[in-house]
C-alpha atoms as a PDB file:
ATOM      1  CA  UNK A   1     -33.363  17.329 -18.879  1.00  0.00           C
ATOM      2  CA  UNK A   2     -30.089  17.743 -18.289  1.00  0.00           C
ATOM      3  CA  UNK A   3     -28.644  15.246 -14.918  1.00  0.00           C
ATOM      4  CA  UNK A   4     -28.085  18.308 -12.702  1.00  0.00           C
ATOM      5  CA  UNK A   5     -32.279  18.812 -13.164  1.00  0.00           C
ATOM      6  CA  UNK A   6     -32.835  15.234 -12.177  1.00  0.00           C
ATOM      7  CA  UNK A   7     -30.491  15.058  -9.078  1.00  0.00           C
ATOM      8  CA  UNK A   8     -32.341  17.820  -7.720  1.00  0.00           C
ATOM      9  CA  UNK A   9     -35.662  16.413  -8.707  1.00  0.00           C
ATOM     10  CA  UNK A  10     -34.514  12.854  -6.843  1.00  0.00           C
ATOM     11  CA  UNK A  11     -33.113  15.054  -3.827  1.00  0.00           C
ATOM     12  CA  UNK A  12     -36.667  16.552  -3.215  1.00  0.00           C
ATOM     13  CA  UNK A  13     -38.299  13.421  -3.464  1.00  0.00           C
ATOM     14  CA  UNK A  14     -35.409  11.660  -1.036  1.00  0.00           C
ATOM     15  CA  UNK A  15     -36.890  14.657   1.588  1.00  0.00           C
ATOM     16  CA  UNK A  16     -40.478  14.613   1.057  1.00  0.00           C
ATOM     17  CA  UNK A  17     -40.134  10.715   1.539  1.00  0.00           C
ATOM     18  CA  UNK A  18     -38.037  11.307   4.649  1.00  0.00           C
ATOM     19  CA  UNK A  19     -40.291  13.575   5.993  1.00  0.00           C
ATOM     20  CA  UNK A  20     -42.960  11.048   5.763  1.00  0.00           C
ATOM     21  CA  UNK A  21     -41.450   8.565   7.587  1.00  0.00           C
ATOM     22  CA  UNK A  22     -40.184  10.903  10.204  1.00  0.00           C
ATOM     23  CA  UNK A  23     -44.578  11.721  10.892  1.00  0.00           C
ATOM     24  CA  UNK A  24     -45.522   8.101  10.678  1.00  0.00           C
ATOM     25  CA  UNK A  25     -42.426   6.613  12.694  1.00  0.00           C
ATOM     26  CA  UNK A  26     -43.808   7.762  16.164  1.00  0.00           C
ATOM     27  CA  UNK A  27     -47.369   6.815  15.768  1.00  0.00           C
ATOM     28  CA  UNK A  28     -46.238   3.252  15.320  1.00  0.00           C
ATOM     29  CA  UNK A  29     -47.264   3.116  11.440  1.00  0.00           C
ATOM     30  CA  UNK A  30     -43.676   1.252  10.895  1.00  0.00           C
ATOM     31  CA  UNK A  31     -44.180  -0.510   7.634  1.00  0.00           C
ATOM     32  CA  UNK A  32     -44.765   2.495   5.021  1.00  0.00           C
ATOM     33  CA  UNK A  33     -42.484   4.439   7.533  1.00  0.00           C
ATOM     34  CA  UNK A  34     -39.678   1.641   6.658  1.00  0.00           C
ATOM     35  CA  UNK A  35     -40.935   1.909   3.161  1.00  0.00           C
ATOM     36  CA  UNK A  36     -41.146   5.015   2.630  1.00  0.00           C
ATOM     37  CA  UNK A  37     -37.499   5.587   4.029  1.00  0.00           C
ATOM     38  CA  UNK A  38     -35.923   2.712   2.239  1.00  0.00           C
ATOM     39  CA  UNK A  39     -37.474   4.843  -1.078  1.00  0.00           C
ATOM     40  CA  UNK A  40     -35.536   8.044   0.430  1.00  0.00           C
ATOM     41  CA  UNK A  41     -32.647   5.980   0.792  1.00  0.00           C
ATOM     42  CA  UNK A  42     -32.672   4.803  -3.303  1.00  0.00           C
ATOM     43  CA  UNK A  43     -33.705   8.287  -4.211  1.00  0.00           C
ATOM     44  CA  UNK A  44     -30.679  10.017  -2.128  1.00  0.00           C
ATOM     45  CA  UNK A  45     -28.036   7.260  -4.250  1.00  0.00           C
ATOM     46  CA  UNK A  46     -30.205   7.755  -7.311  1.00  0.00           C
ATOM     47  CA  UNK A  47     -29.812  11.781  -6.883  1.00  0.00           C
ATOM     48  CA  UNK A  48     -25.934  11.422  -5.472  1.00  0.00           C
ATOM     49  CA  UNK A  49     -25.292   9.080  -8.740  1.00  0.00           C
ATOM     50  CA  UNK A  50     -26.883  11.777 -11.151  1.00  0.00           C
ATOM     51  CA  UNK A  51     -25.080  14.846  -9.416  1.00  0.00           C
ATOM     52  CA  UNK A  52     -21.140  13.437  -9.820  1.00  0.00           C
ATOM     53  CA  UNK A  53     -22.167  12.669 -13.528  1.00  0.00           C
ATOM     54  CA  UNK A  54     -23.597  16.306 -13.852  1.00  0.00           C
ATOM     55  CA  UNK A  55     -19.599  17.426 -13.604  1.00  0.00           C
ATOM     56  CA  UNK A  56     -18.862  16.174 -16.893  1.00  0.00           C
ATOM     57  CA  UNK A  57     -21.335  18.061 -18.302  1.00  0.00           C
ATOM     58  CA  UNK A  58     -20.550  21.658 -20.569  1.00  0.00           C
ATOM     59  CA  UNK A  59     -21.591  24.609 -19.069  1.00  0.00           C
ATOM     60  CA  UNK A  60     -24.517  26.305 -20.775  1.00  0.00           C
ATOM     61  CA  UNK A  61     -24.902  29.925 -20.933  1.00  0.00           C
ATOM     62  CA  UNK A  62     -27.335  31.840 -22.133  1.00  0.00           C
ATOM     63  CA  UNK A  63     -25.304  33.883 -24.544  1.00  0.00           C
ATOM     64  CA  UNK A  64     -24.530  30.201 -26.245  1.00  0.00           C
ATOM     65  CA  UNK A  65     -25.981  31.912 -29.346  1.00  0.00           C
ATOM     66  CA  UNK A  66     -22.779  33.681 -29.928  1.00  0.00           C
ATOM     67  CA  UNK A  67     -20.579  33.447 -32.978  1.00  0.00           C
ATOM     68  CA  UNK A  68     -16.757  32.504 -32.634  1.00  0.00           C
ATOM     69  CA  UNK A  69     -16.130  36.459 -33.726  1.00  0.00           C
ATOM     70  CA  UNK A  70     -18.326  37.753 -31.391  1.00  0.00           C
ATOM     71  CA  UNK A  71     -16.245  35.788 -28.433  1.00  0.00           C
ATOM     72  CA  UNK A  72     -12.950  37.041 -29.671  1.00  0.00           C
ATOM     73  CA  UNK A  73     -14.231  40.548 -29.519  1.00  0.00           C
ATOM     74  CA  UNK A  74     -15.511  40.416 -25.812  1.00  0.00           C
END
């Protein structure tokens, strides 16, 4: 899994988690709604961390099959 995969994958869960605290913050169920956005809060960094490293990865087409001949000719 490449780290452009995984910073989307901690992105989503940095929403869903949001998203629950966001429900259970105005029916006064504060401590998984602090929990569960202090976990939103890790995930975002985690995600944020995972994305800036993804630059330094190659980019990978699909035609990676390719020889060096069949390159020059295109």
């Amino acid at each position: 899994m490449t780290d452009g995969k995984l910073a989307v994958i901690f992105f989503e869960a940095g929403i869903v988690l949001t998203l629950i605290s966001m429900v259970l913050g105005p029916f006064e169920i504060t401590d998984p709604a602090l929990a569960a956005a202090s976990i939103a809060c890790v995930c975002a960094l985690a995600g944020m961390v995972m994305a800036f490293e993804s630059w330094k990865e190659p980019e990978i087409t699909q035609n990676s099959n390719e020889t060096e001949e069949e390159k020059e000719q295109l």
